[in-house]
Protein backbone atom coordinates (compact mmCIF):
# COMPACT_ATOMS: atom_id res chain seq x y z
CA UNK A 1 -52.84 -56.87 20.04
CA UNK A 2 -53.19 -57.69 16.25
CA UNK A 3 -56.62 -58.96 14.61
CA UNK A 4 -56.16 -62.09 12.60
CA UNK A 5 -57.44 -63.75 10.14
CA UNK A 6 -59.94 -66.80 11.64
CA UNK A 7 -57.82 -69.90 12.08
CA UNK A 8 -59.68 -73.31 11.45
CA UNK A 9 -57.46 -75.96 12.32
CA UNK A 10 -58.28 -79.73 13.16
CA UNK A 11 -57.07 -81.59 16.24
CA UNK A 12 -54.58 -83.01 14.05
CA UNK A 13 -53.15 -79.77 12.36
CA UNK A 14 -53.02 -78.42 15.57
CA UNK A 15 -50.83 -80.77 17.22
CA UNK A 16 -48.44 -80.73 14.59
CA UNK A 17 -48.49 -76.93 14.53
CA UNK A 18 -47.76 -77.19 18.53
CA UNK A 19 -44.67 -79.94 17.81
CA UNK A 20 -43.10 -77.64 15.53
CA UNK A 21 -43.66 -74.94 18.01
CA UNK A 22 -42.12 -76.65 20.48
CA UNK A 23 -38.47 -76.65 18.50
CA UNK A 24 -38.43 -72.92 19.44
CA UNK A 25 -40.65 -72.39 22.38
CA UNK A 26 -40.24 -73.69 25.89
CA UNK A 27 -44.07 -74.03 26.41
CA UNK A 28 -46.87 -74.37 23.91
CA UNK A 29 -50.26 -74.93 25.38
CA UNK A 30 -53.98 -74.98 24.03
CA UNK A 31 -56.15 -73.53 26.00
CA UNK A 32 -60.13 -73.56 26.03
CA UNK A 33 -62.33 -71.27 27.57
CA UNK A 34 -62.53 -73.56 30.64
CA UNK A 35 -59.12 -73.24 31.16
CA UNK A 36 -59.37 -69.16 30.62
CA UNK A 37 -61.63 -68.45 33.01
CA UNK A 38 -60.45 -71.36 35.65
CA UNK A 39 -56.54 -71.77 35.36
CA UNK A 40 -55.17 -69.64 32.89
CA UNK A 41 -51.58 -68.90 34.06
CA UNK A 42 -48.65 -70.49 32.85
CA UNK A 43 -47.34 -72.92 35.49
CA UNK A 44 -44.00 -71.80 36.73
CA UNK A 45 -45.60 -68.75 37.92
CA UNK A 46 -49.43 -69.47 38.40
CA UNK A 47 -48.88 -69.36 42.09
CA UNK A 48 -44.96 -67.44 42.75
CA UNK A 49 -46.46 -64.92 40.30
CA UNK A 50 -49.81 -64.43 38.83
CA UNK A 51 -49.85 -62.63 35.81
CA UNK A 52 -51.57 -58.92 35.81
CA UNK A 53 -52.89 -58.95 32.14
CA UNK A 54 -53.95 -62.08 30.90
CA UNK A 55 -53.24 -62.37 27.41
CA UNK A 56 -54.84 -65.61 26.35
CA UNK A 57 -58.23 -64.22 27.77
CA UNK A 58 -57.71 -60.74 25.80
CA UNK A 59 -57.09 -63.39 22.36
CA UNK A 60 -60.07 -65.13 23.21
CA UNK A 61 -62.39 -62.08 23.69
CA UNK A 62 -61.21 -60.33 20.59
CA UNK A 63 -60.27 -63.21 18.54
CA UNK A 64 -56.82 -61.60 18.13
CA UNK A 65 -53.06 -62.74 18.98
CA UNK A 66 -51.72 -60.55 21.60
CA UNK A 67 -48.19 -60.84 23.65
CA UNK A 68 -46.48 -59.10 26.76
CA UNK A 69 -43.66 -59.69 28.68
CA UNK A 70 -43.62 -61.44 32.21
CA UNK A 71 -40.63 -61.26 34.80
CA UNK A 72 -40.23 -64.08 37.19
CA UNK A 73 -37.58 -63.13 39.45
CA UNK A 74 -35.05 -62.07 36.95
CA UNK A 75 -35.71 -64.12 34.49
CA UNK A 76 -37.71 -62.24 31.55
CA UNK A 77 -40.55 -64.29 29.18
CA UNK A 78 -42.12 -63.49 26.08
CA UNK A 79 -46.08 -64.62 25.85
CA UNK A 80 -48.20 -64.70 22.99
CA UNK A 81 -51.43 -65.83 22.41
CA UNK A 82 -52.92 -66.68 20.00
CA UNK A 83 -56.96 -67.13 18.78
CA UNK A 84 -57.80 -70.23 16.70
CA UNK A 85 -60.66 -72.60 16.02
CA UNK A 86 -59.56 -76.27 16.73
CA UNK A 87 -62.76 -78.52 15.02
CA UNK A 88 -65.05 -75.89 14.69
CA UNK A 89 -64.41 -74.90 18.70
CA UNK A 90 -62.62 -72.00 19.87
CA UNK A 91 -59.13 -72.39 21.45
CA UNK A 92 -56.38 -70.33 22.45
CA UNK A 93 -52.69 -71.20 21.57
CA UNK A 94 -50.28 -69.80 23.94
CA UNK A 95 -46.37 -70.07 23.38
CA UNK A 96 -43.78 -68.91 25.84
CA UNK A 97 -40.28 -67.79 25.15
CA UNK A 98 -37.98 -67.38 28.18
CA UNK A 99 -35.04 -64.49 26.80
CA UNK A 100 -31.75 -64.09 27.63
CA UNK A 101 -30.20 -61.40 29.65
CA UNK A 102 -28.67 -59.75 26.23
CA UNK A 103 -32.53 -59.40 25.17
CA UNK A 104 -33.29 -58.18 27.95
CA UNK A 105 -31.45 -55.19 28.17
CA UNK A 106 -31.97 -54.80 24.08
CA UNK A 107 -35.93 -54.85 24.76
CA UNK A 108 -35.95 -52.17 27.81
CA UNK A 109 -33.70 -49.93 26.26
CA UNK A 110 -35.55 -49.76 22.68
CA UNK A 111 -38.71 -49.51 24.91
CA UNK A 112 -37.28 -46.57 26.73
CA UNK A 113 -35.98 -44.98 23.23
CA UNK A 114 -38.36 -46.01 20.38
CA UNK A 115 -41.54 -45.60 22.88
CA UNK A 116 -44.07 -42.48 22.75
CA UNK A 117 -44.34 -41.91 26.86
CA UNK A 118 -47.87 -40.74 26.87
CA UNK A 119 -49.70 -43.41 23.98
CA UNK A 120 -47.13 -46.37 24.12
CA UNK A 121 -46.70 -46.55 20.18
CA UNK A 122 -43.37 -46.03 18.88
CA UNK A 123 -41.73 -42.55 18.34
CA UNK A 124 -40.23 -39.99 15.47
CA UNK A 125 -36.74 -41.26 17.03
CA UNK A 126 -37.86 -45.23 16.08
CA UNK A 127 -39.03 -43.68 12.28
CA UNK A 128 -36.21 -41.81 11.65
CA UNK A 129 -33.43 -44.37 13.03
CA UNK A 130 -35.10 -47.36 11.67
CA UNK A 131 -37.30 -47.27 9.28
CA UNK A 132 -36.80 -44.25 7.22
CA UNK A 133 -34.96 -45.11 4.54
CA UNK A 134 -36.21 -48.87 4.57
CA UNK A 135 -37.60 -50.31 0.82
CA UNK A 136 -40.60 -51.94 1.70
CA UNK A 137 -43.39 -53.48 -0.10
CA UNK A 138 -46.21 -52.28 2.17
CA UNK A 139 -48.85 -50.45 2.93
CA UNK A 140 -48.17 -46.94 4.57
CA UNK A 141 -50.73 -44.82 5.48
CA UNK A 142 -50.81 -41.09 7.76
CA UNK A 143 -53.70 -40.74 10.25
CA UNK A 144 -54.54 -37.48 11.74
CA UNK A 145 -56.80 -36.92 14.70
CA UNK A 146 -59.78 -34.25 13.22
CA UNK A 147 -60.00 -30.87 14.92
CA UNK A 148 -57.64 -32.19 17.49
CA UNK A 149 -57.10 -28.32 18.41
CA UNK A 150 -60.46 -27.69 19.31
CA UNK A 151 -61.02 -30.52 21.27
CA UNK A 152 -57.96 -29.27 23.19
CA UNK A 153 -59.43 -26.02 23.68
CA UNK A 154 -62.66 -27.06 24.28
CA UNK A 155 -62.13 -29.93 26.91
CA UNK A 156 -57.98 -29.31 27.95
CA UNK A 157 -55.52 -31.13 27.52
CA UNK A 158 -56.42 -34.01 29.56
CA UNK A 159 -59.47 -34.87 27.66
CA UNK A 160 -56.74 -34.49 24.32
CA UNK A 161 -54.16 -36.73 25.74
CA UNK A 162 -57.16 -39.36 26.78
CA UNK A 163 -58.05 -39.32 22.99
CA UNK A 164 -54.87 -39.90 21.63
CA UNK A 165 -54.43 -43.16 23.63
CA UNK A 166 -57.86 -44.23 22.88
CA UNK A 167 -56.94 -44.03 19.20
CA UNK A 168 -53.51 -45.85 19.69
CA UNK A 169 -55.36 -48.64 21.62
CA UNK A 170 -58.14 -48.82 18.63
CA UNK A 171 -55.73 -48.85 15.83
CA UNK A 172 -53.60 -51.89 17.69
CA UNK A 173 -57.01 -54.01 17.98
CA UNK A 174 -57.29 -53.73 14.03
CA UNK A 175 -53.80 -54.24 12.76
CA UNK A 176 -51.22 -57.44 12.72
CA UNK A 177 -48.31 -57.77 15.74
CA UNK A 178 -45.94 -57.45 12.46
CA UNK A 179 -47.37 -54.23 11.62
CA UNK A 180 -45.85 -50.79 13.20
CA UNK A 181 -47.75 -47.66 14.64
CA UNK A 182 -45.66 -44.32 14.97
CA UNK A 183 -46.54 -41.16 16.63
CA UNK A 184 -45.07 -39.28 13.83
CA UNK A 185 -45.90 -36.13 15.70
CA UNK A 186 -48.55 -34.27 17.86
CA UNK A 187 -51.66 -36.09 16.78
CA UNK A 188 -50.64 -37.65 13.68
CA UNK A 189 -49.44 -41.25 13.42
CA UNK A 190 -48.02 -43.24 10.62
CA UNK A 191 -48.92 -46.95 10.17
CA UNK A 192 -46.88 -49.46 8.25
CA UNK A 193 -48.54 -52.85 7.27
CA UNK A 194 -45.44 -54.85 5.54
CA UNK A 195 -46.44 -57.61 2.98
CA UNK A 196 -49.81 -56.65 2.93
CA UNK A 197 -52.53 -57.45 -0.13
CA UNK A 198 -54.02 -54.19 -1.63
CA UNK A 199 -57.97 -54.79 -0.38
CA UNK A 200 -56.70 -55.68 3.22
CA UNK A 201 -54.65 -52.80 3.82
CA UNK A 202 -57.81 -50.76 2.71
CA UNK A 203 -60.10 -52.89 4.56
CA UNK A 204 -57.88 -52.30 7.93
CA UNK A 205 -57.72 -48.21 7.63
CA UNK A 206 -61.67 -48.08 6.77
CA UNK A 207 -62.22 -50.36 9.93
CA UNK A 208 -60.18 -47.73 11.52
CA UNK A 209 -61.74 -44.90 10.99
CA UNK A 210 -65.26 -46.90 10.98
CA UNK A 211 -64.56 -47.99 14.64
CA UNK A 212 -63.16 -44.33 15.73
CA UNK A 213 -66.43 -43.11 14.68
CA UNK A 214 -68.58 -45.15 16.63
CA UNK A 215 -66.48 -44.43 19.93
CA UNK A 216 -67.86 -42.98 23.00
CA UNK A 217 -65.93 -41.65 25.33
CA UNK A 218 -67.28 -41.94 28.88
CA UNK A 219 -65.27 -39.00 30.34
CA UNK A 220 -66.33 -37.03 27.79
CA UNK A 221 -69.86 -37.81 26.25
CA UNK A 222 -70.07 -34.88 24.01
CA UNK A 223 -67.01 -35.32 22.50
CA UNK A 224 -66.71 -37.15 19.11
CA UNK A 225 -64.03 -38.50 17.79
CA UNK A 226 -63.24 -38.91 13.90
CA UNK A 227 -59.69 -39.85 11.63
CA UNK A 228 -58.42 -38.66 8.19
CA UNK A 229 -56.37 -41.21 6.74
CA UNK A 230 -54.56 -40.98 3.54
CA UNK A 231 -52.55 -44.42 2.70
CA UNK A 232 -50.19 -45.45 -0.25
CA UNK A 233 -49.69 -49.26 -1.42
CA UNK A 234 -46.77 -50.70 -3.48
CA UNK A 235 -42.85 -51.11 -2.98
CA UNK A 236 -41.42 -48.23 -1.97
CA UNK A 237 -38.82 -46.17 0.13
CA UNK A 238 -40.67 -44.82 3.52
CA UNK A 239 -40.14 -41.63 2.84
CA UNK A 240 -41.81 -40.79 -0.60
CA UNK A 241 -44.66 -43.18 0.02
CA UNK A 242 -45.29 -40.94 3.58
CA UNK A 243 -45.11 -38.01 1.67
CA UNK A 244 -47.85 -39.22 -1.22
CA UNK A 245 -49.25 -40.83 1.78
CA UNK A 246 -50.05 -36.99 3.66
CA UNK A 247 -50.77 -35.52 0.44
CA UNK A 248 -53.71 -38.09 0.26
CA UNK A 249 -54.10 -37.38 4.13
CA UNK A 250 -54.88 -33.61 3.06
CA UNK A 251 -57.11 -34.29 0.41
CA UNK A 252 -59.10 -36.07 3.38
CA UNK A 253 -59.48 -33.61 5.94
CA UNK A 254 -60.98 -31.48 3.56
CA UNK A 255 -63.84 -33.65 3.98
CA UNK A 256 -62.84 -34.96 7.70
CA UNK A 257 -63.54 -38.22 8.76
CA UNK A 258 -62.37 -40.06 5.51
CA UNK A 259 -59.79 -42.57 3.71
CA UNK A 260 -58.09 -42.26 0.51
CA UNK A 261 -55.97 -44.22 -0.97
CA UNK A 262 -53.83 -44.92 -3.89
CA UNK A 263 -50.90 -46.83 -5.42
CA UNK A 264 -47.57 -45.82 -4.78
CA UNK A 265 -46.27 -43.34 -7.69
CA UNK A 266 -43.08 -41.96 -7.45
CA UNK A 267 -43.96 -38.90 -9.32
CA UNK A 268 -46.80 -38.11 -7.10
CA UNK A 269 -44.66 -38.06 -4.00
CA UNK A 270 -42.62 -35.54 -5.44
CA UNK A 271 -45.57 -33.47 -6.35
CA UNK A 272 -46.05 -30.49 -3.64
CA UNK A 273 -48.64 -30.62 -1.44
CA UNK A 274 -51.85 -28.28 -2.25
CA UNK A 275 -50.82 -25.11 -0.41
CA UNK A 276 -47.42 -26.53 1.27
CA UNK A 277 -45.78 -23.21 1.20
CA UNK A 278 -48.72 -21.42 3.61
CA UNK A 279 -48.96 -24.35 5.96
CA UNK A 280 -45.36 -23.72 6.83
CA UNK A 281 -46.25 -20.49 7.73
C-alpha cells in the first residue's frame, strides 16, 4: 500500500488516462463507492473466484494505491488500485495485468528469497544482492524500533514479533509502491524513497514516527511503541548514505522517539560513529 498524492482529474482526463492504460493493461475500470461495496470484483473471477483482499476498497478507505496478486486457475494477475478524485468525487481506478508463466516463477521465487518470513518486507539478502552498491538519488533513511529489548523481556517474544509487523504495516501505509522497506536486521529497517523531493522525504519519516506514536496495541495496552529514524537525502551510493544515515539514527536514540536528517556528505559517512568501537563489543 503506498499513500499518494490526491489525484483531481475530470471525466475527461480520466478517460484518456484509462485509453492509454488500456495499451498495457487488459482491464482498466473506474470504480465508485457503489460499485465497492456492491460488485467490486473483477469479472472473470467475481463468481469462479472471489477475491480474499479487496484492494480497490483498501485504496478507497486510505486514499492510497495498493496491488496484490490473484491466481485464477493457473493463470497469475497483477491488481492495482488506485485512489483518485474524478470531478470533485471520489473514484477508484483499478488496472489488471494478467503475467506470463516466466513472471510467474520470477515473482515467487524473489518472494521466497528477498522476503523477511515473519514482517513480509524485504530482507538483508534483497539489500545486499540488489541494492547495495546502486547510485541513487534518494532518500535513505535507518529506523530502529526503541527499547525493542525490553519490550522483549517484558512482554516475550510474541508481543516483540507482533510489534515489528505492526511497524512494517504502518510504514507501507505512508510510503509510495516505488519505494522499498528492508529488514536490515533484528528490529532495524532501512527505507529507500527513489526520486524523492527533500521536504517529502522528511514529511514521510516524521509521519512515521508521528503515527507509531499514537499506536495502541490491543494485545498489549501498556505497551508503547516509539521509532528513531535517522535519514540522508542526495545522490549517492547505498552504502555511505546508510552509514551517515545510522550515524544520524544514533544521534536519535539518544533522545528516542525522534528524526534527523541531513544531506548526503560523503565525508560524513566516512566519519566513525560516536563510540563505534564499544558497540562492537
Amino acid at each position: 500500500m503506498s499513500e499518494l498524492t490526491e489525484q483531481n482529474l475530470t471525466r475527461q482526463q480520466a478517460e484518456q488516462e484509462m485509453a492509454c492504460l488500456r495499451k498495457i493493461y487488459a482491464s482498466v475500470r473506474l470504480l465508485d463507492p457503489k460499485m465497492l461495496a456492491e460488485e467490486p470484483c473483477y469479472p472473470p473471477w467475481k463468481n469462479v473466484h472471489p477475491c480474499t483482499s479487496c484492494v480497490g476498497r483498501e485504496a478507497m478507505a486510505g486514499k492510497c494505491q495498493c496491488s496484490k496478486l490473484e491466481t485464477l486457475g493457473s493463470s497469475l494477475y497483477q491488481v492495482t488500485a488506485r485512489y483518485v478524485k474524478v470531478d470533485g468525487k471520489p473514484y477508484v481506478m483499478e488496472m489488471i495485468l494478467p503475467l506470463d508463466v516466466s513472471a510467474r516463477s520470477s515473482l515467487h521465487s524473489n518472494e521466497l528469497i528477498y522476503r523477511d518470513a515473519l514482517t513480509g518486507a524485504y530482507n538483508r539478502r534483497f539489500y545486499e544482492e540488489e541494492l547495495k552498491h546502486k547510485y541513487l538519488n534518494a532518500g535513505v533513511a535507518m529506523i530502529d524500533l526503541d527499547d525493542f529489548k525490553l519490550c522483549n523481556d517484558t512482554y516475550g517474544h510474541s508481543a516483540g514479533d507482533a510489534a515489528l509487523r505492526l511497524i512494517v504495516s504502518i510504514i507501507h501505509r505512508c510510503i509510495r509502491s516505488t519505494d522499498m522497506l528492508v529488514r536490515y536486521g533484528g528490529d532495524e529497517f532501512l527505507l529507500i524513497f527513489p526520486h524523492i523531493p527533500e521536504h517529502v522525504f522528511i514529511k514521510r519519516l516524521e509521519q512515521i514516527r508521528a503515527t507509531v506514536q499514537a499506536l495502541h496495541m490491543i494485545e498489549y495496552p501498556d505497551l508503547h511503541l516509539t521509532v528513531s529514524i535517522g535519514g540522508v537525502y542526495g545522490a549517492c551510493t547505498l552504502d555511505p548514505g546508510i552509514r551517515q544515515a545510522d550515524k544520524l539514527l544514533y544521534q536519535a536514540k539518544e533522545c528516542r522517539n525522534k528524526c534527523i536528517t541531513a544531506a548526503f556528505s560523503a565525508e560524513e559517512a566516512e566519519k566513525p560513529k560516536p563510540n563505534q568501537e564499544s558497540d562492537k563489543l
